[in-house]
Protein backbone atom coordinates (compact mmCIF):
# COMPACT_ATOMS: atom_id res chain seq x y z
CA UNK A 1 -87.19 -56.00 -82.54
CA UNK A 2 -88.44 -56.77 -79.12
CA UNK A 3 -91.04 -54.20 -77.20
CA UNK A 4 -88.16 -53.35 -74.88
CA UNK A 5 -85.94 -53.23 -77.84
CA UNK A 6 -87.93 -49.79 -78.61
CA UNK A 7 -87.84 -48.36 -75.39
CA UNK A 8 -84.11 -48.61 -75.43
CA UNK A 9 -83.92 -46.91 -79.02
CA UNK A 10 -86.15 -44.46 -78.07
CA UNK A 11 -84.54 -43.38 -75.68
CA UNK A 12 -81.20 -43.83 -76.96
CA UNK A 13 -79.48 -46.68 -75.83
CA UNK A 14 -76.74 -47.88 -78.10
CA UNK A 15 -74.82 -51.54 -78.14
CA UNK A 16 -77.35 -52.47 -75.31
CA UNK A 17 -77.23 -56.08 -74.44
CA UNK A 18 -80.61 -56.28 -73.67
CA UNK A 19 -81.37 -55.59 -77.35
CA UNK A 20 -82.71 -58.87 -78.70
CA UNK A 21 -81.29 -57.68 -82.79
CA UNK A 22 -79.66 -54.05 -82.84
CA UNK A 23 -80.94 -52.85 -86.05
CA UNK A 24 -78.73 -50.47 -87.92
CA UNK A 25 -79.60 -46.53 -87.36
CA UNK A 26 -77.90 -43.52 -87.31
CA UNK A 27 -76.39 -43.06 -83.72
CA UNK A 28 -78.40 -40.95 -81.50
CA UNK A 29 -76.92 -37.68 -80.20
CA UNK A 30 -75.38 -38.37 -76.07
CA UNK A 31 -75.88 -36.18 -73.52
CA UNK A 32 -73.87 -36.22 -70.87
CA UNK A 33 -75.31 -37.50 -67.14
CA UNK A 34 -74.83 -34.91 -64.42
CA UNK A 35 -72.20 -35.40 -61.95
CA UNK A 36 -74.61 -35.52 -58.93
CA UNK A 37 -74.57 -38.15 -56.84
CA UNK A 38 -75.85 -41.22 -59.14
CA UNK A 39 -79.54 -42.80 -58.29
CA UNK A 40 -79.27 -46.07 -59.81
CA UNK A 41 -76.72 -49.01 -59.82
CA UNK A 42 -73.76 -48.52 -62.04
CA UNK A 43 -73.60 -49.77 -65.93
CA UNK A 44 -71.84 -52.35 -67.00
CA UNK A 45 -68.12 -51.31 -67.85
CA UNK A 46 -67.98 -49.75 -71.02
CA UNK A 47 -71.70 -48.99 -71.35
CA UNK A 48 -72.71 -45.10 -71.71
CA UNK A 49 -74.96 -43.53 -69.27
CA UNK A 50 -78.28 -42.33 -70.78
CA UNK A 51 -79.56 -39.61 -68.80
CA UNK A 52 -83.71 -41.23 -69.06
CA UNK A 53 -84.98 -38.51 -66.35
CA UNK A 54 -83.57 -35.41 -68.90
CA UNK A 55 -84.81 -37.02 -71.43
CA UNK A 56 -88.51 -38.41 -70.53
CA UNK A 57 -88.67 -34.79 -68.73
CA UNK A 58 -87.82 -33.02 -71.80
CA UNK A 59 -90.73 -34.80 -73.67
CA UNK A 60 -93.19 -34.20 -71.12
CA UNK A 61 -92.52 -30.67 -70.83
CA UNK A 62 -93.00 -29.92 -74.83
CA UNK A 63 -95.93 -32.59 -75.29
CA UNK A 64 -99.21 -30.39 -75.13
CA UNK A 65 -100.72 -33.83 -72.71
CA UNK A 66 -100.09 -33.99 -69.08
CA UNK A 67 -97.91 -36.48 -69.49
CA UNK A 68 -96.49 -38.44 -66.14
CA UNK A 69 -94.06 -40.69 -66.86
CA UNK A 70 -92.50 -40.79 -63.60
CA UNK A 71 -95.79 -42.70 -61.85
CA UNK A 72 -97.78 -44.22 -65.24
CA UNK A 73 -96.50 -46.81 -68.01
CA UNK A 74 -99.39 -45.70 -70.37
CA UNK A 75 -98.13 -42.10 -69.99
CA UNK A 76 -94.33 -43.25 -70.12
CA UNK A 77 -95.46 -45.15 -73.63
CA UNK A 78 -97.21 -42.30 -75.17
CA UNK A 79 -94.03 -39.97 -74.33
CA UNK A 80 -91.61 -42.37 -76.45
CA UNK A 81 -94.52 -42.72 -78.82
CA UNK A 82 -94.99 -46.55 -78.59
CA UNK A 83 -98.04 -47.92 -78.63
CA UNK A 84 -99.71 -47.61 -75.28
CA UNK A 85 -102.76 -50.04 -75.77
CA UNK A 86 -103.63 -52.84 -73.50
CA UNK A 87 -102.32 -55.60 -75.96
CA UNK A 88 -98.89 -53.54 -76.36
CA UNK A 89 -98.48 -52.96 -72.54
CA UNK A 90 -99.43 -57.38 -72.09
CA UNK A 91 -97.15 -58.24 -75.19
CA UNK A 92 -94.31 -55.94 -72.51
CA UNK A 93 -95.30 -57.18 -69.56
CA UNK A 94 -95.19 -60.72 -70.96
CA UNK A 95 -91.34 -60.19 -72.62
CA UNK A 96 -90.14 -58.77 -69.61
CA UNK A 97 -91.51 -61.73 -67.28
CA UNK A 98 -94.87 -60.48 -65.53
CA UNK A 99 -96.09 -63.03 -62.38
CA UNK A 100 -99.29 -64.62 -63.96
CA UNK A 101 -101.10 -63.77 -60.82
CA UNK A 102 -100.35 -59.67 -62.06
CA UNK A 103 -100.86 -60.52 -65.89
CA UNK A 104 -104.75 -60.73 -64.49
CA UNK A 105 -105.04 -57.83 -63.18
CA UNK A 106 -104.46 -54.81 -65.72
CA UNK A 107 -103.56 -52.23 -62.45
CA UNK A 108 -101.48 -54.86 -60.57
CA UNK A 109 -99.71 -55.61 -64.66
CA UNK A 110 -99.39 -51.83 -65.18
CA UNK A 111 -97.31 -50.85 -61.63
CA UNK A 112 -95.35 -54.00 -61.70
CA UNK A 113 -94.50 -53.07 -65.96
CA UNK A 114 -93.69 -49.02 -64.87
CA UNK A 115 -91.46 -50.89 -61.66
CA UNK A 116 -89.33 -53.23 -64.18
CA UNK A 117 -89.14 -51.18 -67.46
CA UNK A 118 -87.82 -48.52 -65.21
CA UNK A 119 -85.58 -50.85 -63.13
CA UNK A 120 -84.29 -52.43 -66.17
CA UNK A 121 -83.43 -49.05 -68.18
CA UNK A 122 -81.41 -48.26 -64.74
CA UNK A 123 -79.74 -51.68 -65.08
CA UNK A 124 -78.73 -50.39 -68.92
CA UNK A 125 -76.72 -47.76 -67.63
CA UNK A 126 -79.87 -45.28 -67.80
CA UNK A 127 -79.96 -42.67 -64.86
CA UNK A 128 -83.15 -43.35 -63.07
CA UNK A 129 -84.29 -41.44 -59.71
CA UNK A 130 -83.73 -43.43 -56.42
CA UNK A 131 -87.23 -43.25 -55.33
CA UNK A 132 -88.61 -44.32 -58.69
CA UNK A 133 -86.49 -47.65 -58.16
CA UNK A 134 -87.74 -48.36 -54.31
């Protein structure tokens, strides 16, 4: 299962075509998006929205860490409890296509992983803010 894979299941993503090998699991409990105006592009047709923000928000508020997934991959990582090391986040940044120039710098790496993992949820029907995607 690819890094990216376990973001998805994490999270709760089901029948995701960016999942390299779904492995079989008991499906994950769906809650329903909001009806407010939607912040990211639309799914695919027939994918399910996953509402990320309730989600990610729900883990940061019950995690005794001051947690900021909204601004820091390590933080995002350690709410899904994934591996947030260096390696993990390069073995991610590498899967997902990281510019070499960014790959050598670990700040540059980390803002440009938080930008696409985020973007790329979004783009797998997950309901991402606006502002997190400019």
């Amino acid at each position: 299962m690819s890094f990216f894979s376990k973001i998805l299941d994490k999270l709760g993503f089901s029948g995701s075509e960016a999942q390299a090998a779904p492995a079989p699991q008991s499906p994950a409990p769906k809650t329903p998006a909001p009806q407010a105006a939607p912040a990211s592009p639309a799914p695919s047709p027939g994918a399910t929205v996953v509402d990320v923000k309730g989600k990610l928000e729900g883990l940061a508020a019950s995690n005794p860490q001051k947690l900021n997934w909204k601004t820091s991959i390590v933080d995002l990582l350690k709410l899904l409890d994934l591996d947030s090391s260096f390696t993990a986040r390069k073995e991610l940044a590498t899967e997902l296509g990281c510019p070499a120039d960014k790959m050598g710098d670990s700040a540059q790496m980390n803002m440009w992983l938080h930008k696409t993992v985020l973007q790329k949820l979004a783009d797998n029907g997950g309901n991402i803010p606006k502002e997190l995607l400019d």
